[in-house]
Protein backbone atom coordinates (compact mmCIF):
# COMPACT_ATOMS: atom_id res chain seq x y z
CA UNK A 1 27.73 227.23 -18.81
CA UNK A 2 26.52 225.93 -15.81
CA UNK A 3 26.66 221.92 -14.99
CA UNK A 4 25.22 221.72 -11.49
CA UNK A 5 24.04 218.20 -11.86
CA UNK A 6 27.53 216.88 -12.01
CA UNK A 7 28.87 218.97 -8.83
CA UNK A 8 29.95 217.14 -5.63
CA UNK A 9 27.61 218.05 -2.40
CA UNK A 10 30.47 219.62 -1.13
CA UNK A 11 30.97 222.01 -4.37
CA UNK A 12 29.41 225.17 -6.08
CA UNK A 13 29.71 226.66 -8.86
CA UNK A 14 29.43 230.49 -9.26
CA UNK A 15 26.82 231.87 -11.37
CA UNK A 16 29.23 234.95 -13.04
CA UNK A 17 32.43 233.37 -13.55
CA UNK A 18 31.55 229.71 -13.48
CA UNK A 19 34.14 228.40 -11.88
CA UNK A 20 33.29 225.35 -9.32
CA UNK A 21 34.54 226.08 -5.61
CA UNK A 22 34.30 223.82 -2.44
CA UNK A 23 31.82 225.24 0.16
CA UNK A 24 33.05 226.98 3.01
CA UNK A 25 29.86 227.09 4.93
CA UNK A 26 27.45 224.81 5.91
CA UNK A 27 23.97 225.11 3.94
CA UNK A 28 22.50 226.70 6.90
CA UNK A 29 25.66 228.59 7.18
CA UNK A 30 25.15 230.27 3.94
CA UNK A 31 21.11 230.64 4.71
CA UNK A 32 22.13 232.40 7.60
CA UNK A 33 23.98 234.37 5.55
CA UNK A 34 22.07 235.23 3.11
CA UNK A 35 19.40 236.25 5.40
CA UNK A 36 21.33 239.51 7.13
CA UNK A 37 22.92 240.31 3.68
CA UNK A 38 19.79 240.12 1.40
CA UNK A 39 16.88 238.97 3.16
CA UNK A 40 14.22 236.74 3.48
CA UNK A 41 14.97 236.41 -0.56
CA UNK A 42 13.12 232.55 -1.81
CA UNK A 43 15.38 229.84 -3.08
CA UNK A 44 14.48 230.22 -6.61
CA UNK A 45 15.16 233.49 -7.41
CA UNK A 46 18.76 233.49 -5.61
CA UNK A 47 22.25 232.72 -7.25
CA UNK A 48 25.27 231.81 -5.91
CA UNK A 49 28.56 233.45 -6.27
CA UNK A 50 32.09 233.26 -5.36
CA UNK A 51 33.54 235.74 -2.61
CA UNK A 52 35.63 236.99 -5.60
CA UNK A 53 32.93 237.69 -7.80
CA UNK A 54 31.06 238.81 -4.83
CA UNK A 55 33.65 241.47 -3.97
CA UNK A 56 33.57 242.93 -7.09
CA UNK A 57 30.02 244.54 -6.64
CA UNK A 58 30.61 247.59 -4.11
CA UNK A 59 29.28 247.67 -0.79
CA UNK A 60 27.06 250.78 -1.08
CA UNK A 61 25.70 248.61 -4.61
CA UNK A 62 24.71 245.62 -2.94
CA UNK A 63 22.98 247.99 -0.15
CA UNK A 64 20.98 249.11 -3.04
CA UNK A 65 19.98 246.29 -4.32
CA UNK A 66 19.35 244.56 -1.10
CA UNK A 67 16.82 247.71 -0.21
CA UNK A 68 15.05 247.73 -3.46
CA UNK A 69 14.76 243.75 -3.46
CA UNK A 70 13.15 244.18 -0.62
CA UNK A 71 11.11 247.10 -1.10
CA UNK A 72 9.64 245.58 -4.24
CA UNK A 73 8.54 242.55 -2.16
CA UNK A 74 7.08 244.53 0.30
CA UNK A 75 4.82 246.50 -2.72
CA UNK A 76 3.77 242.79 -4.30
């Protein structure tokens, strides 16, 4: 369950395994991010996960998805 309104600015909390982490990038660290891995994806229909939760999805998987994300965008 997740209980965002009581996290620290600092602090996340992943969306799979729900445990609350301390950031280790800046917000526009993470945008940056974000952008190169998945991109120009809007804020609302993003979540936010742990590197360890994160690693569990293979790289050639979150190619995938990061192709047909964006190929389904393009069609809309």
């Amino acid at each position: 369950m997740l209980k965002s309104n009581s996290l620290e600015k600092n602090e996340y909390q992943c969306a799979y395994c729900n445990k609350i982490f301390t950031k280790g990038l800046s917000d526009k660290e993470a945008e940056e991010e974000a952008q190169k891995l998945w991109g120009n994806i809007p804020l609302e229909e993003r979540i936010i996960i742990c590197d360890d939760c994160f690693n569990l999805v293979n790289p050639e998987a979150r190619k995938i998805i990061s192709e047909e994300y964006k190929s389904i965008k393009n069609n809309t």
